[in-house]
Every structure is written in structure tokens, then in C-alpha cells.
Protein backbone atom coordinates (compact mmCIF):
# COMPACT_ATOMS: atom_id res chain seq x y z
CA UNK A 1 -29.33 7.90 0.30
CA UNK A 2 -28.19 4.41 -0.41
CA UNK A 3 -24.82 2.60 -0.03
CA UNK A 4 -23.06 -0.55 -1.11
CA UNK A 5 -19.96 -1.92 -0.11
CA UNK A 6 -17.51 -3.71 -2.73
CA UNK A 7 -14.67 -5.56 -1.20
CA UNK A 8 -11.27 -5.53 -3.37
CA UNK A 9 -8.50 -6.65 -3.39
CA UNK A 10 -5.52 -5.68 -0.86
CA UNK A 11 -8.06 -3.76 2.23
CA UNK A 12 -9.11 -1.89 -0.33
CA UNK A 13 -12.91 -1.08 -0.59
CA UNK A 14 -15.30 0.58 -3.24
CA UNK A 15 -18.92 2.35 -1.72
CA UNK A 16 -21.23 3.07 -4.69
CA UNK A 17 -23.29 6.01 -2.90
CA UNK A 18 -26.70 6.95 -4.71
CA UNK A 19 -28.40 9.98 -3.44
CA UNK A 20 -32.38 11.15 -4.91
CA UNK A 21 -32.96 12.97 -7.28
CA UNK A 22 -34.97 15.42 -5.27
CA UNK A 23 -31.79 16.12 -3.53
CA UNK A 24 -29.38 16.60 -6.40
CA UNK A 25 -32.47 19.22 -7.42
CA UNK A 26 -32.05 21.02 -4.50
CA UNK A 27 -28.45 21.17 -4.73
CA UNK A 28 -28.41 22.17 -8.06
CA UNK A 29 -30.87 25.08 -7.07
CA UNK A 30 -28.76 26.05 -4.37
CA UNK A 31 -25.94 26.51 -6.63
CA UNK A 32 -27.77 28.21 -8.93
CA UNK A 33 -28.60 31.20 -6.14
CA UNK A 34 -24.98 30.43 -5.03
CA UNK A 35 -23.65 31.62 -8.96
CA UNK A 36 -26.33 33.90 -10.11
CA UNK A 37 -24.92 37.20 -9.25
CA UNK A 38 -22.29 36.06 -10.86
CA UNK A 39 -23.92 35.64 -14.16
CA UNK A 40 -24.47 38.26 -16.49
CA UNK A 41 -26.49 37.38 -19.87
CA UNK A 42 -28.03 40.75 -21.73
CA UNK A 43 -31.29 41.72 -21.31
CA UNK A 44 -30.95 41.08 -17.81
CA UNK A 45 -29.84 42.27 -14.56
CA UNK A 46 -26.87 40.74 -13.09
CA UNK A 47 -28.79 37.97 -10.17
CA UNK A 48 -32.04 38.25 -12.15
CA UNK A 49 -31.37 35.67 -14.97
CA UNK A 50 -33.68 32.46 -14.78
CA UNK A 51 -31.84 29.36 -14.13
CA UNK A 52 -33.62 27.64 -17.14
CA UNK A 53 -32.22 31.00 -18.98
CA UNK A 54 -28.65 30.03 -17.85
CA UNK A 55 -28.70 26.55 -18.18
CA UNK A 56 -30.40 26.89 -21.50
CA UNK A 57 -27.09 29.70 -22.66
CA UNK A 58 -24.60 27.62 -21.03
CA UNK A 59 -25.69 23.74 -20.78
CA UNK A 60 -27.14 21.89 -18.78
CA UNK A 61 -24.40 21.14 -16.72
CA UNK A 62 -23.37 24.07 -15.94
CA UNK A 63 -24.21 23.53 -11.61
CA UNK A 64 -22.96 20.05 -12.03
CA UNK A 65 -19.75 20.12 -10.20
CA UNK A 66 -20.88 22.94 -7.08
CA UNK A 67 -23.82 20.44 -6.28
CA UNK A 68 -21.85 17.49 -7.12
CA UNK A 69 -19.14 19.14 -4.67
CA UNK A 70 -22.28 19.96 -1.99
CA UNK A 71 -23.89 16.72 -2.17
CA UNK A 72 -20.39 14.62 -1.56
CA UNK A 73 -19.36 16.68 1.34
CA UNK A 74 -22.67 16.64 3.47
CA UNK A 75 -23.66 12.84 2.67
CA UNK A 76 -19.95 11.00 2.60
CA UNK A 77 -19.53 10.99 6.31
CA UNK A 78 -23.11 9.52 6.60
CA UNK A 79 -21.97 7.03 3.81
CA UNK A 80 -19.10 5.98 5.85
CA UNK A 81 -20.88 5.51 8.78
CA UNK A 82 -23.90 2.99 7.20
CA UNK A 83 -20.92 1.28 5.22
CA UNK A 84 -20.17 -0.12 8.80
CA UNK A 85 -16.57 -0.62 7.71
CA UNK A 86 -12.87 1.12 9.22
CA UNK A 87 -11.84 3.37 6.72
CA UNK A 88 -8.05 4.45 6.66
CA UNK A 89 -7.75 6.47 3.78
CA UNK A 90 -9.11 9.70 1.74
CA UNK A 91 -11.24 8.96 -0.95
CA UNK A 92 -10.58 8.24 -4.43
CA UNK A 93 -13.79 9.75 -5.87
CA UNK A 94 -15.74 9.21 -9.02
CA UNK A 95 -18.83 10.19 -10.53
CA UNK A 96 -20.83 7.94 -12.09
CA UNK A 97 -24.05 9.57 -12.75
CA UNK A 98 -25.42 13.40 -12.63
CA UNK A 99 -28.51 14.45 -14.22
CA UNK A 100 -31.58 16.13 -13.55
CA UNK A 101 -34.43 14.21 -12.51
CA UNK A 102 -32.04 10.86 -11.88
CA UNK A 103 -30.02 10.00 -8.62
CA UNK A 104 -27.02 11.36 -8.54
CA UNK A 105 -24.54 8.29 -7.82
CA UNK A 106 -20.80 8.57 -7.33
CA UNK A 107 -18.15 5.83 -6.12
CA UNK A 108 -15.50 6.28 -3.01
CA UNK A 109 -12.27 4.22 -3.15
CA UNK A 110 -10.56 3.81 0.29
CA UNK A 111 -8.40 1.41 2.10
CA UNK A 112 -9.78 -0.38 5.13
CA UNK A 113 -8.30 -1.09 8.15
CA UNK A 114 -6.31 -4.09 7.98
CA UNK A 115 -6.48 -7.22 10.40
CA UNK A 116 -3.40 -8.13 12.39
CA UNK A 117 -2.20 -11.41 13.46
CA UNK A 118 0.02 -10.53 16.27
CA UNK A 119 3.56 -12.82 16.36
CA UNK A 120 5.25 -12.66 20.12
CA UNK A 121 5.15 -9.36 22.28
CA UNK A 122 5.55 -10.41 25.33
CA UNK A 123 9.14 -11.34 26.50
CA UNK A 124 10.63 -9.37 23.66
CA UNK A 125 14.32 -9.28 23.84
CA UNK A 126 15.68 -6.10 23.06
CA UNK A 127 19.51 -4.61 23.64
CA UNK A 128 20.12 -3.08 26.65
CA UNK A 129 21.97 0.36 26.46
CA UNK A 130 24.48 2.26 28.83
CA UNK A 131 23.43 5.66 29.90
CA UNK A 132 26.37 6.81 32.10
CA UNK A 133 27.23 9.95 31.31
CA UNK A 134 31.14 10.81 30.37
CA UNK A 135 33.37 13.89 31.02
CA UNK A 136 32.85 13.98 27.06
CA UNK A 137 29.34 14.21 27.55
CA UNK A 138 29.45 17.51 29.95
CA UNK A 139 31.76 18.74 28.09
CA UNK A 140 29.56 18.73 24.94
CA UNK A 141 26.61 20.21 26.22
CA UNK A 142 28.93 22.89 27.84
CA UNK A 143 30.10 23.95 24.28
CA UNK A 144 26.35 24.22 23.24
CA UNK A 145 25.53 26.07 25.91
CA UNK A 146 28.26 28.52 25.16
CA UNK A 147 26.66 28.64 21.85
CA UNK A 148 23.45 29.05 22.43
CA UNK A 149 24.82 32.31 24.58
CA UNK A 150 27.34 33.46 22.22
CA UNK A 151 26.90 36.74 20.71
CA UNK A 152 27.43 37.64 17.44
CA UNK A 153 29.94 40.64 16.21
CA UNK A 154 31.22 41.38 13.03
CA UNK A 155 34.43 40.15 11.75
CA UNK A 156 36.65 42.93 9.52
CA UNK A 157 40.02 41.35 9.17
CA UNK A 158 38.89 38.08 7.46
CA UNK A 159 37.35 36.95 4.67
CA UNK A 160 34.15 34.54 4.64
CA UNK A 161 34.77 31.39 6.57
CA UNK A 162 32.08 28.16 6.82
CA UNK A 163 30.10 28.80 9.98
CA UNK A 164 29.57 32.51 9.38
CA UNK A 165 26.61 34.21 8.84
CA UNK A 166 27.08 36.82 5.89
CA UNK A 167 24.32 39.74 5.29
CA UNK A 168 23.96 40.10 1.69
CA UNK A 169 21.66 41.18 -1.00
CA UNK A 170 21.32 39.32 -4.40
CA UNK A 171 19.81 39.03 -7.57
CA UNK A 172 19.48 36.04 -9.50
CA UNK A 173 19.16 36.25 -13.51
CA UNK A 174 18.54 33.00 -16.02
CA UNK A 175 19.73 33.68 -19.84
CA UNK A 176 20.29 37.27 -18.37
CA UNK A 177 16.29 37.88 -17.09
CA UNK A 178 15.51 38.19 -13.61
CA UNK A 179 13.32 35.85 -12.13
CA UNK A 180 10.32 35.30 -8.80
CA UNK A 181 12.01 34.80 -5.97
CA UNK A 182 15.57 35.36 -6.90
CA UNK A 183 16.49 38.95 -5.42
CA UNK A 184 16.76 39.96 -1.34
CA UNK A 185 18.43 42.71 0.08
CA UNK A 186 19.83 42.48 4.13
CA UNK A 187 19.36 38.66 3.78
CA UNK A 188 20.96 37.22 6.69
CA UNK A 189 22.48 33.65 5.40
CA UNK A 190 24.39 30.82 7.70
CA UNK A 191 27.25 29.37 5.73
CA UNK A 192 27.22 25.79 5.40
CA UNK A 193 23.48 25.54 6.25
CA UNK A 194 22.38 24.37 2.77
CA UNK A 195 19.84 26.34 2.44
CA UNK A 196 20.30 27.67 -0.75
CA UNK A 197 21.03 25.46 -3.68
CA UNK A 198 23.69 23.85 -4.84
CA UNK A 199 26.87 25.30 -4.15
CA UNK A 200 25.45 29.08 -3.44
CA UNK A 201 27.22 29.47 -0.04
CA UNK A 202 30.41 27.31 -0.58
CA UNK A 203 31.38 30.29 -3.49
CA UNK A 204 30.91 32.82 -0.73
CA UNK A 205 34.02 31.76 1.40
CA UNK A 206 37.05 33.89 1.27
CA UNK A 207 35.14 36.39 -0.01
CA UNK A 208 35.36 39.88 1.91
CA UNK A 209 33.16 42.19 3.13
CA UNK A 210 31.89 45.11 0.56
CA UNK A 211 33.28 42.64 -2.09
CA UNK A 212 31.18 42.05 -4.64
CA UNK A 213 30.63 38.73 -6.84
CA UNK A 214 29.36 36.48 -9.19
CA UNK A 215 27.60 33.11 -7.61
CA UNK A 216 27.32 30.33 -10.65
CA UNK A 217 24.08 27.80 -9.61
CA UNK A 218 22.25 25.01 -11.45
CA UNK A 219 18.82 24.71 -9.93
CA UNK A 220 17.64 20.82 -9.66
CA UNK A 221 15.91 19.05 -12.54
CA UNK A 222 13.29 17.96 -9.73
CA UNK A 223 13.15 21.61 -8.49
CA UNK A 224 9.30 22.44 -7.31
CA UNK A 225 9.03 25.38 -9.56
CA UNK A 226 9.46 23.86 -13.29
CA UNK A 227 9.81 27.04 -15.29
CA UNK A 228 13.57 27.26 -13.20
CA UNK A 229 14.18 23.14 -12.85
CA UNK A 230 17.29 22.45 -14.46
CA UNK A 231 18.32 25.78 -15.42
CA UNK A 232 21.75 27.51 -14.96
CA UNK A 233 21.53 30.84 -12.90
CA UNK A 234 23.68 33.63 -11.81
CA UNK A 235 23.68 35.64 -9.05
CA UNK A 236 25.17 39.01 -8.73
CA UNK A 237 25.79 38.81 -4.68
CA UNK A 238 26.93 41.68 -2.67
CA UNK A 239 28.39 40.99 1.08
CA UNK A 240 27.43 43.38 3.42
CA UNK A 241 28.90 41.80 6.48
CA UNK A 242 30.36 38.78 8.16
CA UNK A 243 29.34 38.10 11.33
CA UNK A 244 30.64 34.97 13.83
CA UNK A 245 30.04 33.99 17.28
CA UNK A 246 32.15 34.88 20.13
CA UNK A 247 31.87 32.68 22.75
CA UNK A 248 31.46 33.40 26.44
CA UNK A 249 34.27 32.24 29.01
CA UNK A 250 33.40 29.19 30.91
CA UNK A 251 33.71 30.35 34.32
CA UNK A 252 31.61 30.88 37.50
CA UNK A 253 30.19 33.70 35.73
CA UNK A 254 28.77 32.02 32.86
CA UNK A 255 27.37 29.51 35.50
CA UNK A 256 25.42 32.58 37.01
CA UNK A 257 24.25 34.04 33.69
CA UNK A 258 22.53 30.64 32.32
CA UNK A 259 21.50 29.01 35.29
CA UNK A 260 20.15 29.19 39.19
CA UNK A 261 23.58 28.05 40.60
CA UNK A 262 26.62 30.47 41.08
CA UNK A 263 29.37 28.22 40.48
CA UNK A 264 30.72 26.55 37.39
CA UNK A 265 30.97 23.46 39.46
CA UNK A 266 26.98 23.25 40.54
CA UNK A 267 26.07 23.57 36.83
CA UNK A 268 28.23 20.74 35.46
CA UNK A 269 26.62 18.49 38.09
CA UNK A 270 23.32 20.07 37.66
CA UNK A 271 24.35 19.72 33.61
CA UNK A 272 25.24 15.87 34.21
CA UNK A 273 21.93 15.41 36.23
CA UNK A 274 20.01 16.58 32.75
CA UNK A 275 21.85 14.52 30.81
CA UNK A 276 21.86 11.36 32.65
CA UNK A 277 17.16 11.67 32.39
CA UNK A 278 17.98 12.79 29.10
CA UNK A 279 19.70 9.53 28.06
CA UNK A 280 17.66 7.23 30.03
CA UNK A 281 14.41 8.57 28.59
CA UNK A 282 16.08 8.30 25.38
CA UNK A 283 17.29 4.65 25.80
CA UNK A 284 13.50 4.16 26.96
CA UNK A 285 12.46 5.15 23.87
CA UNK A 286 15.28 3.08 21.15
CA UNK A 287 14.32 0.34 23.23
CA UNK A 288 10.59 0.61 23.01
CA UNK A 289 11.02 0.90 19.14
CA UNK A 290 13.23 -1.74 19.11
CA UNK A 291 10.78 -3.80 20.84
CA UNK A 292 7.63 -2.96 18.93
CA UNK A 293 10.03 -3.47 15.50
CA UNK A 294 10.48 -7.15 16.45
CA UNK A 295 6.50 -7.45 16.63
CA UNK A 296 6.13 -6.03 13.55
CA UNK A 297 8.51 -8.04 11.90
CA UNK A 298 6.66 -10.99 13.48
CA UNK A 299 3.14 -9.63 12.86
CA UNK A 300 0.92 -10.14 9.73
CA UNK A 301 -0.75 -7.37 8.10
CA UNK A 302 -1.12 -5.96 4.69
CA UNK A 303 -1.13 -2.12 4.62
CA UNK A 304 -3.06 -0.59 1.22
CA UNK A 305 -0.93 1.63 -0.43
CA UNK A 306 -3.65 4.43 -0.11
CA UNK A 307 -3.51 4.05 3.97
CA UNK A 308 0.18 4.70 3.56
CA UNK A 309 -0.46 8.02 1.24
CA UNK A 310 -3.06 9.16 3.48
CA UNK A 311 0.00 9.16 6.06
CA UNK A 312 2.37 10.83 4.62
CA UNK A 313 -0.32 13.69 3.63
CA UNK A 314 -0.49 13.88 7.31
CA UNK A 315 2.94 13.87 7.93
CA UNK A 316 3.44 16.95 5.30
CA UNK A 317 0.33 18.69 6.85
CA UNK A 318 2.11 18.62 10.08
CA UNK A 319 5.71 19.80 8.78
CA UNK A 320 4.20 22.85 7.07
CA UNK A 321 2.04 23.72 10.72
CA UNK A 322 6.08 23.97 11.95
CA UNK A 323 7.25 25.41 9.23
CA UNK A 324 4.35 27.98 9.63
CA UNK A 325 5.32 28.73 13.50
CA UNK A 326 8.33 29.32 12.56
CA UNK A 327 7.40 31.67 10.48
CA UNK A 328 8.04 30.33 6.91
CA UNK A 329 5.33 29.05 4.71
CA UNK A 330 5.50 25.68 2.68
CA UNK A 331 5.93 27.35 -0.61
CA UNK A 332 9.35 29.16 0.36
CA UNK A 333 11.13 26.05 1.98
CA UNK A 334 10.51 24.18 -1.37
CA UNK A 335 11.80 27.55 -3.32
CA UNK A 336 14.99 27.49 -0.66
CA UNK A 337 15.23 23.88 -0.44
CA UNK A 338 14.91 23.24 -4.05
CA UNK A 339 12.58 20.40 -2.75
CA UNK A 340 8.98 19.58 -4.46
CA UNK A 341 5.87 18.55 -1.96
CA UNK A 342 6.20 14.65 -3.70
CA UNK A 343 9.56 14.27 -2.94
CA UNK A 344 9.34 15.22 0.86
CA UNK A 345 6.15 13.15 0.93
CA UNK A 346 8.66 9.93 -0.56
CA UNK A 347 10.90 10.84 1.77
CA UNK A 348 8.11 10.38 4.53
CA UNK A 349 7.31 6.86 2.98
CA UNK A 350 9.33 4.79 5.54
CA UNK A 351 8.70 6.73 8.37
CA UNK A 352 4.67 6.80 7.72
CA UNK A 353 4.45 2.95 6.87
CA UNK A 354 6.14 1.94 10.31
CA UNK A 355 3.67 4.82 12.53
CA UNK A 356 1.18 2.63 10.42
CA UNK A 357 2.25 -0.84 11.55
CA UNK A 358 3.32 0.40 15.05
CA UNK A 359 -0.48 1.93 15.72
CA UNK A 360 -1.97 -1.46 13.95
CA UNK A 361 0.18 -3.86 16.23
CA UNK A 362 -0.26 -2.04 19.61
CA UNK A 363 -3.82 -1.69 18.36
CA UNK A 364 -4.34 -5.62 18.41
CA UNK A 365 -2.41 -6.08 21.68
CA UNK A 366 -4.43 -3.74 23.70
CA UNK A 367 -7.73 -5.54 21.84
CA UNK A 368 -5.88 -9.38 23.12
CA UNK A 369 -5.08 -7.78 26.69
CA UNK A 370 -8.63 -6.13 26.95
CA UNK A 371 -7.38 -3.10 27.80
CA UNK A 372 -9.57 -0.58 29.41
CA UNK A 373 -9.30 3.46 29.88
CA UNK A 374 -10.95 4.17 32.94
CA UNK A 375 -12.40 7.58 33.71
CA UNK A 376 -9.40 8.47 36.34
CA UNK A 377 -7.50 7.74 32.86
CA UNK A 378 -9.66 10.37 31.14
CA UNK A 379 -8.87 12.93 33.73
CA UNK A 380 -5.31 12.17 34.06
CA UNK A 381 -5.18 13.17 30.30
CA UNK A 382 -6.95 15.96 30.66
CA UNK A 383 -4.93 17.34 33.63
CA UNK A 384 -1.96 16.89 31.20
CA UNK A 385 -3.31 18.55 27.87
CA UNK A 386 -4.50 21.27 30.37
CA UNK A 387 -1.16 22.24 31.67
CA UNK A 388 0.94 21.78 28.28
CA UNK A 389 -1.80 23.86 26.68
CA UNK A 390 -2.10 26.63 29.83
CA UNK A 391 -5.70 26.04 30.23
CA UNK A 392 -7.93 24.87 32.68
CA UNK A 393 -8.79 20.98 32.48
CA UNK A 394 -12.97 21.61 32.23
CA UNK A 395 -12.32 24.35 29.40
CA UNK A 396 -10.61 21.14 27.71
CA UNK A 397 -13.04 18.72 28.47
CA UNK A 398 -15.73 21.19 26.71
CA UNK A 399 -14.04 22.05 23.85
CA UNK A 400 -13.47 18.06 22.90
CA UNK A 401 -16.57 16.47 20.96
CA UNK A 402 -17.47 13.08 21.36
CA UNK A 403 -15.16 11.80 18.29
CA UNK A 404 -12.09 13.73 19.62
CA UNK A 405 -12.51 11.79 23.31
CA UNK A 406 -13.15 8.46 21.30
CA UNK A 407 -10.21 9.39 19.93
CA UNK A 408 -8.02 10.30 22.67
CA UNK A 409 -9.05 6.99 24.28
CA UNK A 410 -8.03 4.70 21.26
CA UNK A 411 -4.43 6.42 21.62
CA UNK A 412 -4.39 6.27 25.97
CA UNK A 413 -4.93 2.33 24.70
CA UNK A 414 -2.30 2.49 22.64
CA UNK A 415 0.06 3.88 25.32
CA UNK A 416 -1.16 1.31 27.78
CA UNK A 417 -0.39 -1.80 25.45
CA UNK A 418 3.40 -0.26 24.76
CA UNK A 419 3.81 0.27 28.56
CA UNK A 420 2.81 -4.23 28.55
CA UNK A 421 5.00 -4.38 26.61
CA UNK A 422 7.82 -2.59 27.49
CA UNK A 423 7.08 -3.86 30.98
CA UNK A 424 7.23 -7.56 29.75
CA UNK A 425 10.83 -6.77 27.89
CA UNK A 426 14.33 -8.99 28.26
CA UNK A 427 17.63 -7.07 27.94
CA UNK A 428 20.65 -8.20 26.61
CA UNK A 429 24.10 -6.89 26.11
CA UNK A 430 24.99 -6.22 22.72
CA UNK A 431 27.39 -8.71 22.04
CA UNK A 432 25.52 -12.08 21.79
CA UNK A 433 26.27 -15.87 21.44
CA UNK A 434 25.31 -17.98 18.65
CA UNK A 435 22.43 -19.36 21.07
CA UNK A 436 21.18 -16.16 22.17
CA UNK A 437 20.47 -15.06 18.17
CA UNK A 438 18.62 -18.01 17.24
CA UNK A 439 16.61 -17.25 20.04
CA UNK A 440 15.95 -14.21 18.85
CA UNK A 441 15.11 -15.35 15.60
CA UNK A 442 12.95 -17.70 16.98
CA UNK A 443 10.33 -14.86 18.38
């Protein structure tokens, strides 16, 4: 195997990847005894037909894309790695040549990592934030406590109200024929969750229980499934029941049931305790963003559009894991959301490009500070993955290859050059004078 390296234009990068043609020969056998039982031609016996018989019946090409497919997948990574250059993205992939008795040859576009010329990051100025807690405050996360505690009962002497939850079943029809996905029975639905389209839920108030009715929807012109995008529906809905919460009295009782303390006085300061780490890690946080922001925005670097896609595939790859712990699979939240996979993916855009920068800037810092993970680093990680994960620290340490502890060293840096950071900070009040903005401007 061979490989050359085209630089283009914007980090972008082209590796023209030529493989022997001995080894396209053995792919292209091995697909052949991959597909041959698959392969009947008369006169013989389903896995007995000679692959000059097939190829001969069927073309020539016939194993093209299986080796093709073979080839890529076990000699790209070693590509990457003799390329000697920091890829970012997937590949855009393209064959060039496939043949028998030639080299098979096939390009990879990627983006490459980009260089960064850091602006200021030490003595960043960033706005200093109060985290006293208020009587509001408690009495906020009293309410959702309540909530969270509430128990539902069914409500007979009302109609539908927002809020609710209504148990219905429904069948949704489009020029009068039903279609996939439109009919449930028992289906437990929060009013004024928006999760059903349009205005689905909003006709359901002041509707009764046992009532039946007629729900009028037009599903989005962007909607994931085309056959339904744009179209008007109805929905024959019957209510079942209407349910709401009834809260618990706030009381030394309620104090007992939901915490360790027995009086309703121990929890509210145990309640403002909570709140006041909450907001402090919090303001933590907006400040460190606020902080690495004002790099970036001082920083050079020019991020290839294909690092950013790459991203945002990520990004979706991690939303449907949730989505899949919580028990719903990708393909239903788009039918319920009336969302497609490219418009959550645009929607990630913003978000991906500044984890890009962010990673690229603290990169560079920790590379201009020489910063260092030691091994009492290493185990101090692996202590922590051990307990959020319940197992034992060695167990975690074997499991982890060597690319998986490069990687969890190239992040421990990144952690260490936000902590410089953060630790090198100014704070200022919120209100500022003419003088104090233009110094501001000035980093």
C-alpha cells in the first residue's frame, strides 16, 4: 500500500491510497466465497458455481463494491497513520480505479486539524455573578419537589385543562386512509408538552372524559417521513381519562417523606445549602465559558466545514444513545417531533462549531504552558471513572487500549489548561465604565 498527501485549500486534505493488485485479488476472492451460496445459476448447485462462471453471467464487476468495501476498511486506518497528518473528519471517499490485475486506488477527503494562534488567555476579564440564594429561590425548588412527589388521580368534574395528562386512543387518517404510525390505544399524553404536532393537544382542552372527537393536524412540509410532509390529517381521538397532580402539603411530614431530616425547617436549610453549590458550580461554569469565548474571539483558526459535520454527527449519535435509555428510538422522536435527522443536526451547528474552537484553543494553551499529565493524574482519573461507572479502578485500566488512554490524557490536558485559565481570571461587576470596555476590547 502506498499513500500521498494533497494539501487543499481551507485544512482540507486529499490521500490518494493505492493498494496491489494481489490484494484487491484476494479480496475479490474472499467475496466471492462470501456471496456464493448466495448465487444460484442452473446447472449448478447453489455454493458450487465457479467464480469465472458468475462473473462471466453477471460482469465482471460483480465483487467490486464487497472488496472495494473490505479493502477500505482494513487499510484506511493504516493510510491515516503513514499520511502523518491530524485528521478531524470522516472521509469523503472515492474510487478511482478497480480492476482485476491493476491496483485498486481510491481517494479520502478529510479536514485536518487546524493551527491556532492563541490571542490573550491569561488575565481574562469575565463578569462576576451573585450566587446568594433568595426566599424565591427555596421556595422554587420547594414547589418542584412537591412535584416531583405529587401523585396523580383522575379528575371527573372537569374537562381537559393544559398541564393534564389525558389517556387516549387515536387513529389518524389522510384523504380518509389510515396511515404508519398514526393509531395508539391507552396512550398516555402530557398537555402542553408538544409532543405531537401542531396543534394536536391544544384541541384536546375542554374536552371531557368518554367524549369523543375530531383532532384537525397539518403535518410539516419538512416532516422526516415525506409520504405525510405537508399533508392535512384527522384524527378520530377518544379520551379515556384526565389525570392531574395533587400535590402533597408542605409540612414536617413532607420534610420526613423526601429527605433525612424531620422538620420542614432542616430541609429548607438543607434545600438552601444545595442550592447555594448548585449556583456557584453553575456560575463556575458561565464564567469559564465566558472566559474561553473571549479567547476564541481573539484566537485565529479556520475550522473546515467537514470538521464541523463530523461534530454534529457526533452530537446526533449521542442524543439518540439518550433517547435510547430512555427508552425511545431515533426514528419515533422524529415521527413525534415532526423533526428530520438534518434539521436537528443544523440545529447542532452552533453548538458543535464552538466544542470545536473551545477543544482547539485549550488545545494550544496546554501545548504554550507545557502541560503535563502525570501518572498520579492517570490514577486520579481512573479512581473517578471507576466509581461513576461502579467498577473497580484496575478492571478500568484493562479494559482501556492504548488509543483510549492517549485519549483520556489529551482531554485531562484540556481540563488542566481551563483550570490556568480560570485560575488566571479578573472579575468585574456587570455594570462597567467606558474605560473598563475598551479594556476589554483591547484583549
Amino acid at each position: 500500500m502506498s499513500v500521498q498527501v494533497e494539501n487543499l485549500e481551507k485544512n482540507m486534505a486529499k490521500l490518494t491510497i493505492e493498494v496491489s493488485a494481489e490484494d484487491l485479488e484476494k479480496a475479490l476472492e474472499a467475496a466471492y466465497q462470501k456471496q456464493k451460496h448466495q448465487i444460484s445459476i442452473p446447472g449448478f448447485r447453489k455454493g458450487k458455481v465457479p467464480r469465472a462462471m458468475v462473473e462471466k453471467m453477471y460482469g465482471a464487476g460483480i465483487f467490486y463494491e464487497e472488496a472495494a468495501n473490505s479493502l477500505m476498511q482494513a487499510n484506511y486506518p493504516a493510510a491515516v497513520e503513514e499520511s502523518g497528518i491530524d485528521i478531524v473528519s470522516r472521509p469523503t471517499i472515492d474510487i478511482v480505479q478497480i480492476e482485476k490485475g491493476k491496483p485498486f486506488i481510491y481517494t479520502a477527503e478529510v479536514a485536518v486539524k487546524p493551527e491556532v494562534t492563541l490571542g490573550k488567555y491569561k488575565g481574562v476579564t469575565v463578569t462576576k455573578i451573585d450566587v446568594s440564594v433568595s426566599e424565591e429561590d427555596i421556595a422554587e425548588e420547594l414547589e418542584k419537589e412537591r412535584s416531583r412527589n405529587a401523585r396523580m388521580v383522575t379528575v371527573t368534574d372537569r374537562p381537559v385543562a393544559d398541564g393534564d395528562t389525558v389517556v387516549i386512543d387515536f387513529a389518524g387518517t389522510i384523504d380518509g386512509a389510515a396511515f404508519e404510525g398514526g393509531t395508539a390505544e391507552n396512550y398516555s399524553l402530557v398537555i402542553g408538552s408538544h409532543s405531537f404536532i401542531d396543534t394536536f393537544e391544544e384541541q384536546l382542552i375542554g374536552k371531557n372524559s368518554e367524549e369523543e372527537t375530531d383532532v384537525n393536524v397539518t403535518f410539516p412540509e419538512d416532516y422526516q417521513a415525506s409520504e405525510l410532509a405537508g399533508k392535512a390529517a384527522v384524527f378520530k381521538v377518544k379520551i379515556h381519562e384526565i389525570k392531574t397532580k395533587e400535590l402533597p402539603e408542605l409540612d414536617d411530614e413532607f420534610a420526613q417523606d423526601v429527605s433525612e431530616f424531620d422538620t420542614l425547617a432542616e430541609y429548607r436549610e438543607d434545600v438552601k445549602k444545595r442550592l447555594e453549590e448548585q449556583k456557584e458550580a453553575e456560575a463556575s461554569r458561565t464564567k469559564e465559558d465566558e472566559a474561553i469565548q473571549k479567547i476564541i474571539d481573539k484566537s485565529k483558526m479556520e475550522i473546515p466545514e467537514a470538521m464541523i459535520d463530523t461534530q454534529c454527527e457526533t452530537m446526533l449519535d449521542e442524543f439518540a444513545q439518550r433517547l435510547a435509555q430512555s427508552g425511545l428510538q431515533m426514528e419515533q422522536y422524529l415521527q413525534l417531533s415532526g423533526q428530520t435527522a438534518a434539521n436537528l443536526k443544523e440545529q447542532m451547528r452552533p453548538e458543535a462549531l464552538k466544542r470545536i474552537q473551545s477543544s482547539l484553543v485549550l488545545e494550544q494553551i496546554a501545548k504554550e504552558e507545557n502541560i503535563e499529565i502525570t501518572e498520579e493524574d492517570m490514577e486520579a482519573e481512573y479512581a473517578r471513572m471507576a466509581e461513576a461507572y461502579g467498577m473497580e479502578a484496575d478492571k478500568i485500566k484493562e479494559y482501556m487500549g492504548d488509543a483510549e488512554k492517549e485519549s483520556m490524557q489529551s482531554n485531562l490536558k484540556i481540563v488542566k489548561a481551563a483550570d490556568l485559565v480560570m485560575e488566571n481570571v479578573k472579575e468585574r461587576a456587570k455594570a462597567r465604565t467606558k474605560k473598563e470596555k475598551e479594556a476589554d476590547t483591547e484583549e
